[in-house]
PDB file of N, CA and C in Angstrom:
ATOM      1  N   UNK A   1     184.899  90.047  55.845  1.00  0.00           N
ATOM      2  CA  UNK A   1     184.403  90.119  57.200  1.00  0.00           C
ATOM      3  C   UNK A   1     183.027  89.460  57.249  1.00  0.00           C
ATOM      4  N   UNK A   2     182.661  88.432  58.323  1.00  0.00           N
ATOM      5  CA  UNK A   2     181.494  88.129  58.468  1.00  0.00           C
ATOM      6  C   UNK A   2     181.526  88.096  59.722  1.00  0.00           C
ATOM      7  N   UNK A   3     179.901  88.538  60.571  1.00  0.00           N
ATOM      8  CA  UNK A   3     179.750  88.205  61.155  1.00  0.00           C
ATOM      9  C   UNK A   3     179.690  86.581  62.279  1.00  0.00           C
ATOM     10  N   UNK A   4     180.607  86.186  63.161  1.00  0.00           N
ATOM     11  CA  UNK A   4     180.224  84.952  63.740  1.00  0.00           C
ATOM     12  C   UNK A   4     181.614  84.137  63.157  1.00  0.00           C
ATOM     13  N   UNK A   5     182.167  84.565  62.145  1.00  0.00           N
ATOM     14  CA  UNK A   5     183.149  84.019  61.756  1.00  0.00           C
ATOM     15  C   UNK A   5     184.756  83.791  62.255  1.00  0.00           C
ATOM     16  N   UNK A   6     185.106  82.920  62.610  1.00  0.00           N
ATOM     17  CA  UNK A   6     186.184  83.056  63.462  1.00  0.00           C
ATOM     18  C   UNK A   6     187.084  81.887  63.068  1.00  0.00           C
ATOM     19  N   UNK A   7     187.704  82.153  62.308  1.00  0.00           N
ATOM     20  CA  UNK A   7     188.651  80.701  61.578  1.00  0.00           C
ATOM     21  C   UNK A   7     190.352  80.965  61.874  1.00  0.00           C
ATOM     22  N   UNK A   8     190.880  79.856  62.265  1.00  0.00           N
ATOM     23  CA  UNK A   8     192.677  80.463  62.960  1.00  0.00           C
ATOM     24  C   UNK A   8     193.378  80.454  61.613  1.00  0.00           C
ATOM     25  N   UNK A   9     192.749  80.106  60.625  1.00  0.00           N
ATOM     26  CA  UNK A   9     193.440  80.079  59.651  1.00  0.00           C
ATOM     27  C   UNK A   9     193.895  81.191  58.719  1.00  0.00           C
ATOM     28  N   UNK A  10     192.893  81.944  59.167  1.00  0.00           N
ATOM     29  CA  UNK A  10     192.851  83.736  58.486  1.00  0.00           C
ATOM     30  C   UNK A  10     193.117  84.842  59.273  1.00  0.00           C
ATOM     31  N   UNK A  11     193.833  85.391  58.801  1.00  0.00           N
ATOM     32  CA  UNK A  11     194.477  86.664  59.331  1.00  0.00           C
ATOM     33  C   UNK A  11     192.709  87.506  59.417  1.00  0.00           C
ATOM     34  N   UNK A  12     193.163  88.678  60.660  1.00  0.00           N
ATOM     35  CA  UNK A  12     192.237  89.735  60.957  1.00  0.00           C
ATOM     36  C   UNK A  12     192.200  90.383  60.268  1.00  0.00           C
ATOM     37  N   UNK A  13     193.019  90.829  59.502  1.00  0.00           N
ATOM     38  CA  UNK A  13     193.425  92.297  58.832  1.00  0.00           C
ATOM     39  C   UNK A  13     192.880  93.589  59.559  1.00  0.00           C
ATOM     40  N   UNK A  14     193.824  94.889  58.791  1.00  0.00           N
ATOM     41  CA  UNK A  14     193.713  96.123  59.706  1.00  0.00           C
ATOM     42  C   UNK A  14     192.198  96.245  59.756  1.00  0.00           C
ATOM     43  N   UNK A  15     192.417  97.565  60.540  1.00  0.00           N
ATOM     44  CA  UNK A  15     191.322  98.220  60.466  1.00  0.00           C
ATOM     45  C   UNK A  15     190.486  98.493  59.428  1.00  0.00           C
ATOM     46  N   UNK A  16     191.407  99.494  58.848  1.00  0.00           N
ATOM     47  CA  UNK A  16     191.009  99.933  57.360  1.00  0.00           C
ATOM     48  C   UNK A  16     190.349  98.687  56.370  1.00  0.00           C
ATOM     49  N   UNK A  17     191.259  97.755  56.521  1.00  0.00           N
ATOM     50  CA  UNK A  17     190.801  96.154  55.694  1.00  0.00           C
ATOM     51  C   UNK A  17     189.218  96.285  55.763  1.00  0.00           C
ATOM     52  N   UNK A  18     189.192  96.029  57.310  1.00  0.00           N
ATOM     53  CA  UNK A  18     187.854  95.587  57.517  1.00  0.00           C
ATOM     54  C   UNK A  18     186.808  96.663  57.328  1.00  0.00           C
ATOM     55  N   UNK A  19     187.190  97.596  57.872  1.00  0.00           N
ATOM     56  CA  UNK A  19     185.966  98.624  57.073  1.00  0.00           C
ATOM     57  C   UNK A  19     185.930  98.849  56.027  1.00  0.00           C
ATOM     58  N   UNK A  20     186.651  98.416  55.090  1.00  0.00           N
ATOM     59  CA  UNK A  20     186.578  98.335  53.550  1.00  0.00           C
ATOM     60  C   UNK A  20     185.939  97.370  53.213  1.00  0.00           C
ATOM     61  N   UNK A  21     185.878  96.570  53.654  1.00  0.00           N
ATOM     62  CA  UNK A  21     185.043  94.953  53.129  1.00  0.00           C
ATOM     63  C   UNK A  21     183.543  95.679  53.768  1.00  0.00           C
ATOM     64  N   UNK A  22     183.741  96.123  55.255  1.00  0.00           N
ATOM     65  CA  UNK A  22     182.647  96.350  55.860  1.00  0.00           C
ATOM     66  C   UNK A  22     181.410  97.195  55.046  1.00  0.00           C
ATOM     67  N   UNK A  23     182.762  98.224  54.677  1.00  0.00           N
ATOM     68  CA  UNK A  23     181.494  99.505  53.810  1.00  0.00           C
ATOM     69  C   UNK A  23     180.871  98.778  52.196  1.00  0.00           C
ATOM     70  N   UNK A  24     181.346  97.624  52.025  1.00  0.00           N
ATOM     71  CA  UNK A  24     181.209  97.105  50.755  1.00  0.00           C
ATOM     72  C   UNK A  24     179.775  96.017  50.894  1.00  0.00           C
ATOM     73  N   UNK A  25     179.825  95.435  51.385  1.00  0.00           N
ATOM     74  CA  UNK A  25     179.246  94.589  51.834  1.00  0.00           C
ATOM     75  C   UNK A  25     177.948  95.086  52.695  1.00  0.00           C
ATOM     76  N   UNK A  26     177.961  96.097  53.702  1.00  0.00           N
ATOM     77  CA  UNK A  26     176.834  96.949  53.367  1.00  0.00           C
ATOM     78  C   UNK A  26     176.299  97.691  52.431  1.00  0.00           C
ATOM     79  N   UNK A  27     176.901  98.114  52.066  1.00  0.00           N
ATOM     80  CA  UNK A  27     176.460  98.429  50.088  1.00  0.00           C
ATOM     81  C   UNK A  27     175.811  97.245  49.679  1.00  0.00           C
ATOM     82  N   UNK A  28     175.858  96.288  49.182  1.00  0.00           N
ATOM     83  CA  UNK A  28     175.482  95.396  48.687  1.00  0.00           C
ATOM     84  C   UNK A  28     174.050  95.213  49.528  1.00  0.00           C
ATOM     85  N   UNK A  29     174.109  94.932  50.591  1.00  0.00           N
ATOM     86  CA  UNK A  29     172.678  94.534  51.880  1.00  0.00           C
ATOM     87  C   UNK A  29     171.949  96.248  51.341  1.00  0.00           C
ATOM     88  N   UNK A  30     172.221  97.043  51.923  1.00  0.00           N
ATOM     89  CA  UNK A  30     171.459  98.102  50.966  1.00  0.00           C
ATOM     90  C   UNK A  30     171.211  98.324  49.916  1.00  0.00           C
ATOM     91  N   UNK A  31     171.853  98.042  48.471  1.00  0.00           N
ATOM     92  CA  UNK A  31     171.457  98.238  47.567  1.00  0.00           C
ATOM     93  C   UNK A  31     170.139  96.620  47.119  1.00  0.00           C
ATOM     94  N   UNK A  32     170.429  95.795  48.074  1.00  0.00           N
ATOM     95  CA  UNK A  32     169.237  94.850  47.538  1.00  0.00           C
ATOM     96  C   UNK A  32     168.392  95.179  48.069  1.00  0.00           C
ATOM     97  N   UNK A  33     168.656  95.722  49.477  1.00  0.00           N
ATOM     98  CA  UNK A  33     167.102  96.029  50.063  1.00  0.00           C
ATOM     99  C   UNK A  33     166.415  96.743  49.093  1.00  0.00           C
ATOM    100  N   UNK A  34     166.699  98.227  48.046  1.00  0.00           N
ATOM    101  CA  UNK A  34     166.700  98.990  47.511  1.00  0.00           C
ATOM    102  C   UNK A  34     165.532  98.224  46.500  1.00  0.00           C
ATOM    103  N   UNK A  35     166.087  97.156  45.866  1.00  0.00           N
ATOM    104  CA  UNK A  35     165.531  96.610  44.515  1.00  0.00           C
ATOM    105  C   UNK A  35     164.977  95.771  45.198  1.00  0.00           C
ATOM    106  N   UNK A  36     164.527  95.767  46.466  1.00  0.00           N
ATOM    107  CA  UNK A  36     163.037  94.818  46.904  1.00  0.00           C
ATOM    108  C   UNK A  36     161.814  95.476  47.275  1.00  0.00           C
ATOM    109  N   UNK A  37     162.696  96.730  47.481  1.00  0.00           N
ATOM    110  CA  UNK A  37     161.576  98.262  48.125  1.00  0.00           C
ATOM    111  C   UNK A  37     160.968  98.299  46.639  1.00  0.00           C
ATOM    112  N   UNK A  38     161.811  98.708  45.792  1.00  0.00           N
ATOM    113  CA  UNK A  38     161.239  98.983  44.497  1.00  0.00           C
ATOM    114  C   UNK A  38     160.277  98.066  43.848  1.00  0.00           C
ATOM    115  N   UNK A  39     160.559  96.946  44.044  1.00  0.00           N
ATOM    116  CA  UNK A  39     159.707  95.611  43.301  1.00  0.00           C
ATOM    117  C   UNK A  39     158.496  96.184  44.081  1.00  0.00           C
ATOM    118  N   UNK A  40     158.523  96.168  45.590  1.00  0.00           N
ATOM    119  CA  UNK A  40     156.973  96.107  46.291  1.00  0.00           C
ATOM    120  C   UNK A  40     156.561  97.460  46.236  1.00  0.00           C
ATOM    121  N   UNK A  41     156.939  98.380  45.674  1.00  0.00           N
ATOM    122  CA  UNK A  41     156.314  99.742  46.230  1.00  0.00           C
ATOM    123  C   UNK A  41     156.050 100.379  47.735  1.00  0.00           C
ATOM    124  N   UNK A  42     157.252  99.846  48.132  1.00  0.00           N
ATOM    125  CA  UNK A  42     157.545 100.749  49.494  1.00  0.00           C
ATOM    126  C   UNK A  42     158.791 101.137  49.728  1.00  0.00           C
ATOM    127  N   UNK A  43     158.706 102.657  50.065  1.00  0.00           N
ATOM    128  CA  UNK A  43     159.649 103.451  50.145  1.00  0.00           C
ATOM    129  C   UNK A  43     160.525 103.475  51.360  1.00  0.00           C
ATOM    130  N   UNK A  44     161.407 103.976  51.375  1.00  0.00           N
ATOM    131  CA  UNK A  44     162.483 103.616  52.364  1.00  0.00           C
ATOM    132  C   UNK A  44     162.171 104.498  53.665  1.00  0.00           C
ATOM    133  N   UNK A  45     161.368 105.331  53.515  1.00  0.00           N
ATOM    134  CA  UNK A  45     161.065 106.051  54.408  1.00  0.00           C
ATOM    135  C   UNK A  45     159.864 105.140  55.585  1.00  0.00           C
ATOM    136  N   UNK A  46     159.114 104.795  54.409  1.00  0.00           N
ATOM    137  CA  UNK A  46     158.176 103.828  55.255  1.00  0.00           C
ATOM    138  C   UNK A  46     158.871 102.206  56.313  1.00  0.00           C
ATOM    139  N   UNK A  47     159.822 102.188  55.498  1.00  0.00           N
ATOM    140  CA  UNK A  47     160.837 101.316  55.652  1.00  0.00           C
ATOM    141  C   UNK A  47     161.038 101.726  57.424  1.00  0.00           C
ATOM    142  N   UNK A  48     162.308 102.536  57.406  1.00  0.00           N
ATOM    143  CA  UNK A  48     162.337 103.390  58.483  1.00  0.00           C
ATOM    144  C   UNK A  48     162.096 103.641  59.598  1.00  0.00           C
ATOM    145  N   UNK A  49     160.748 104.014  59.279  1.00  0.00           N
ATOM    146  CA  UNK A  49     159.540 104.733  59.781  1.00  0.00           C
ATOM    147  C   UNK A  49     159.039 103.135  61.191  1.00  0.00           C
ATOM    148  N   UNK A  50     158.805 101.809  60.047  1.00  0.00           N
ATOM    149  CA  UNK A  50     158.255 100.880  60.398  1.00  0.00           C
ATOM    150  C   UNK A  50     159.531 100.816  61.475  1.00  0.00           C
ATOM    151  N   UNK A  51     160.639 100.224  61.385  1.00  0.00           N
ATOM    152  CA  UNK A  51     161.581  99.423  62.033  1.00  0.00           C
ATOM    153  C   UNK A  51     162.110 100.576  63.395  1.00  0.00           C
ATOM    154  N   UNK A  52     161.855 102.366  63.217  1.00  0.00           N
ATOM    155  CA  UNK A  52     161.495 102.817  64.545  1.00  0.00           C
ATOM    156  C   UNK A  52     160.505 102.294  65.745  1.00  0.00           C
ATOM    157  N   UNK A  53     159.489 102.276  65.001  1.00  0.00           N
ATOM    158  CA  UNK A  53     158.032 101.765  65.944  1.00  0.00           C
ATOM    159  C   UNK A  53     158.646 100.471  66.153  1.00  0.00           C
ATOM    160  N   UNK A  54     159.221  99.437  65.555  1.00  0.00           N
ATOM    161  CA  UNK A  54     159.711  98.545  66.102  1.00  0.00           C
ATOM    162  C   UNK A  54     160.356  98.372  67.441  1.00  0.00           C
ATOM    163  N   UNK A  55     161.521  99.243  67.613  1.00  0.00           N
ATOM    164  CA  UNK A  55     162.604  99.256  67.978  1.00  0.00           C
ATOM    165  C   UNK A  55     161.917  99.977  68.845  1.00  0.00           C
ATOM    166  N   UNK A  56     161.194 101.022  68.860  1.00  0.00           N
ATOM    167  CA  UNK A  56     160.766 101.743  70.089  1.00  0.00           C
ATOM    168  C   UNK A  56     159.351 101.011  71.175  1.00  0.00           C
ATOM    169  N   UNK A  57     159.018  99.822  70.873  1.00  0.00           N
ATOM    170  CA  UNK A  57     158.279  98.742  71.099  1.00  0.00           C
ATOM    171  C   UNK A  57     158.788  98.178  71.704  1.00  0.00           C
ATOM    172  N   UNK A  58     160.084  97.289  71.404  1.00  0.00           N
ATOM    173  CA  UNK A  58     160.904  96.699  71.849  1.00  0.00           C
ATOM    174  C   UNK A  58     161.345  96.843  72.994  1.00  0.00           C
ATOM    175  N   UNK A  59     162.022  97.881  73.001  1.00  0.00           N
ATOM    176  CA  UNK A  59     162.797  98.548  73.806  1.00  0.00           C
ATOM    177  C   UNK A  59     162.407  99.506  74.923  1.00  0.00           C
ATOM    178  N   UNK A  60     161.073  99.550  74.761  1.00  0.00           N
ATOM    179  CA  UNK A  60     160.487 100.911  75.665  1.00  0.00           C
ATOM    180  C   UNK A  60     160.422 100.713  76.714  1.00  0.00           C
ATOM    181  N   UNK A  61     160.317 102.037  77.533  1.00  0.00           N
ATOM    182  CA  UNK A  61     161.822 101.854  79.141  1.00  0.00           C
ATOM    183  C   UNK A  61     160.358 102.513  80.319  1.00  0.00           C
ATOM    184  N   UNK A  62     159.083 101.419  79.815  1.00  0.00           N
ATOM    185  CA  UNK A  62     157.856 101.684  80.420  1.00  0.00           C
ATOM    186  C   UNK A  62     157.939 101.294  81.591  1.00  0.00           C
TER     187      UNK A  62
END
């Protein structure tokens, strides 16, 4: 599964398919984020923490 990807040549597959690739493949995007947090010494919480204030910046319904 990728995002944006749309080829006639490949089947959709089920549901299940795709949330299996899906849950995998986020695994992977999380577990690197993981070992980049770790390299820099910031925790996932701060992580988090930051991309709320983001999102609540963004989005705020002022």
């Amino acid at each position: 599964m990728e995002i944006g990807r749309d080829r006639p040549d490949e089947s959709e597959g089920s549901f299940e398919d795709n949330r299996s690739n899906l849950v995998e493949e986020l695994g992977d995007v999380l577990g690197n984020s993981v070992v980049i947090a770790n390299q820099y010494d910031i925790s996932l919480e701060e992580i988090f923490e930051a991309h709320k204030q983001k999102l609540a910046s963004s989005y705020s319904m002022s």
